[in-house]
Protein backbone atom coordinates (compact mmCIF):
# COMPACT_ATOMS: atom_id res chain seq x y z
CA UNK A 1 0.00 0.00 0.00
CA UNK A 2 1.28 3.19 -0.97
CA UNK A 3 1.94 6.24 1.80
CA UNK A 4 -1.06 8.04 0.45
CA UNK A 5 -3.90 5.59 0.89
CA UNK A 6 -2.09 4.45 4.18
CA UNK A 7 -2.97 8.35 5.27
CA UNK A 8 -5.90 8.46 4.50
CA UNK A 9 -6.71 5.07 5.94
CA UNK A 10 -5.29 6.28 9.42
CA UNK A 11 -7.51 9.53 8.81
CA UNK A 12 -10.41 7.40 8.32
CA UNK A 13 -9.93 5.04 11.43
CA UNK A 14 -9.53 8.32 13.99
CA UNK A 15 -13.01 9.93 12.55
CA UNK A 16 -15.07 6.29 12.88
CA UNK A 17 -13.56 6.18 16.53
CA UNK A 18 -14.90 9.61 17.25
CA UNK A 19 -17.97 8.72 15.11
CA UNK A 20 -18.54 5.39 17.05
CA UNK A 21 -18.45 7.86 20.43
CA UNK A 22 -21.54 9.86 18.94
CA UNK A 23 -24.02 6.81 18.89
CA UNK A 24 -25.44 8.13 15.53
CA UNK A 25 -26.07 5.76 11.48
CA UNK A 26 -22.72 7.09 9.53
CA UNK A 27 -22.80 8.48 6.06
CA UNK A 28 -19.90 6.80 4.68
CA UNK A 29 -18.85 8.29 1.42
CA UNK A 30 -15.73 5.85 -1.10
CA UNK A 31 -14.93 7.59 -4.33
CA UNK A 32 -13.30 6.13 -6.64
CA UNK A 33 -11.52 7.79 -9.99
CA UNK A 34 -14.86 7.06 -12.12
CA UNK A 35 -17.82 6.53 -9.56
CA UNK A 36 -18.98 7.48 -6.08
CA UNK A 37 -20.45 5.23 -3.63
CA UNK A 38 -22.60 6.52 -0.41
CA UNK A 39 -24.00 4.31 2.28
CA UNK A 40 -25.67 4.66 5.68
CA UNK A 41 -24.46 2.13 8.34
CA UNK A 42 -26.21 1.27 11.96
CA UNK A 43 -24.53 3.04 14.92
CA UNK A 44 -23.20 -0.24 15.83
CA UNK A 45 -21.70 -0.74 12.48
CA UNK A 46 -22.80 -4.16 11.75
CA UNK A 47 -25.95 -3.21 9.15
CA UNK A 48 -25.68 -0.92 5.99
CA UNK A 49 -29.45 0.72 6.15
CA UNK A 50 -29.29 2.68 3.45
CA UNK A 51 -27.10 2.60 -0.14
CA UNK A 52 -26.70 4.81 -3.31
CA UNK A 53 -24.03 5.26 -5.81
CA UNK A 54 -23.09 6.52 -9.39
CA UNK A 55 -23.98 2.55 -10.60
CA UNK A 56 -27.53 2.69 -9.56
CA UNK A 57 -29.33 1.99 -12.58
CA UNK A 58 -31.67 5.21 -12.34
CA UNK A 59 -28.14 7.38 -12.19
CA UNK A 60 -25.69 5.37 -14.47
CA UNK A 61 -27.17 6.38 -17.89
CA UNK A 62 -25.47 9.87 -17.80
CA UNK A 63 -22.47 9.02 -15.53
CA UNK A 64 -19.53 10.88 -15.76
CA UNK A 65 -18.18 10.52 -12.86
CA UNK A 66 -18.20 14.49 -11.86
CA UNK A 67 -19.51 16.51 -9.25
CA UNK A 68 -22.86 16.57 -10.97
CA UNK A 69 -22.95 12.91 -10.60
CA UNK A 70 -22.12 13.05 -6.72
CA UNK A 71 -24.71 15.06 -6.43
CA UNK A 72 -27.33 13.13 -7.82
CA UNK A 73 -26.03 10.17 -5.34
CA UNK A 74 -26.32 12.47 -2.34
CA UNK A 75 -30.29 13.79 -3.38
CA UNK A 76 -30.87 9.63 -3.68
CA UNK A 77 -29.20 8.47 -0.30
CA UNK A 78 -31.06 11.33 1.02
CA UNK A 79 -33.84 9.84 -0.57
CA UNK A 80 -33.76 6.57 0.79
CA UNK A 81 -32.64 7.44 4.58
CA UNK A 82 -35.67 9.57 4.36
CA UNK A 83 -37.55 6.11 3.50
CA UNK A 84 -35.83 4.75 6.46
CA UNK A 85 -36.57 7.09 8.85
CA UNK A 86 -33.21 7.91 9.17
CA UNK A 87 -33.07 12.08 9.48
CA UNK A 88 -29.72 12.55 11.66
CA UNK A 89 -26.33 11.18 10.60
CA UNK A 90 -22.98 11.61 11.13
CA UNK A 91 -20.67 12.46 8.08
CA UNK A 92 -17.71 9.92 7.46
CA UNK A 93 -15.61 11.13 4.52
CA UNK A 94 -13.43 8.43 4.44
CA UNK A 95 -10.08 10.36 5.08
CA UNK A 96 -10.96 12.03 1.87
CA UNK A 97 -10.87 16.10 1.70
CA UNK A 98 -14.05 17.68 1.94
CA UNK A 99 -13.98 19.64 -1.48
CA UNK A 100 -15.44 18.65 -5.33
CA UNK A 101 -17.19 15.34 -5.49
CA UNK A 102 -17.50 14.60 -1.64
CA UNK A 103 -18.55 18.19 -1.03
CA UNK A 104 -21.34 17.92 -3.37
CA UNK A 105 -22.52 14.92 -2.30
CA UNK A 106 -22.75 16.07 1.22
CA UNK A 107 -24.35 19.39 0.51
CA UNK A 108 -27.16 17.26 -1.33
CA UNK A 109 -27.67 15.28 0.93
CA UNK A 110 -28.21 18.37 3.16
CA UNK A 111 -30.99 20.00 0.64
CA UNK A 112 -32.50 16.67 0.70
CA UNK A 113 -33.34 16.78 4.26
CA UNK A 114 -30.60 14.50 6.18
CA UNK A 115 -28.83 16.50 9.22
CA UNK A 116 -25.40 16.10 10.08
């Protein structure tokens, strides 16, 4: 593993160990070069309630694999939390830095009603 992903792997563990502290489903967001995945996981961690990404068959047709496209996967996992009663989450970005794709998807997932 290169010293990059190792990084962000250690950032990753340190916010799920403050997450686990808050009691609260996580929003945990893995991009990948092309696509963008988004799921909601139980505050114990052991059930994924909720799951969206840019491979859903309703969002692939126009993928790109942009910040338009994260977008559209953070208005459907808002979507479907909203389905599962789910309104308050915590936000796990994954070590990632909170600007262009994972940005977007947080900020709709905001508009589309979830709280974090």
């Amino acid at each position: 593993m290169d010293k990059k992903k190792a990084a962000r792997i250690k950032r990753a563990k340190r916010t799920r160990m403050h997450i686990r502290e808050l009691e609260v489903p996580r929003l945990c967001v893995y991009r990948s070069p092309r696509h963008i995945y988004a799921q909601i996981i139980s505050a114990a961690g052991d059930q994924v309630q909720a799951a969206a990404s840019s491979l859903d068959p309703d969002l692939r047709g126009e993928n790109k694999g942009n910040v338009q496209d994260a977008a559209r996967v953070g208005a459907k996992i808002a979507e479907k939390a909203k389905a599962a009663g789910i309104e308050k989450v915590a936000f796990d970005r994954s070590g990632y830095q909170y600007h262009g794709r994972v940005k977007a998807l947080a900020d709709a997932a905001r508009e589309g009603g979830l709280q974090f």
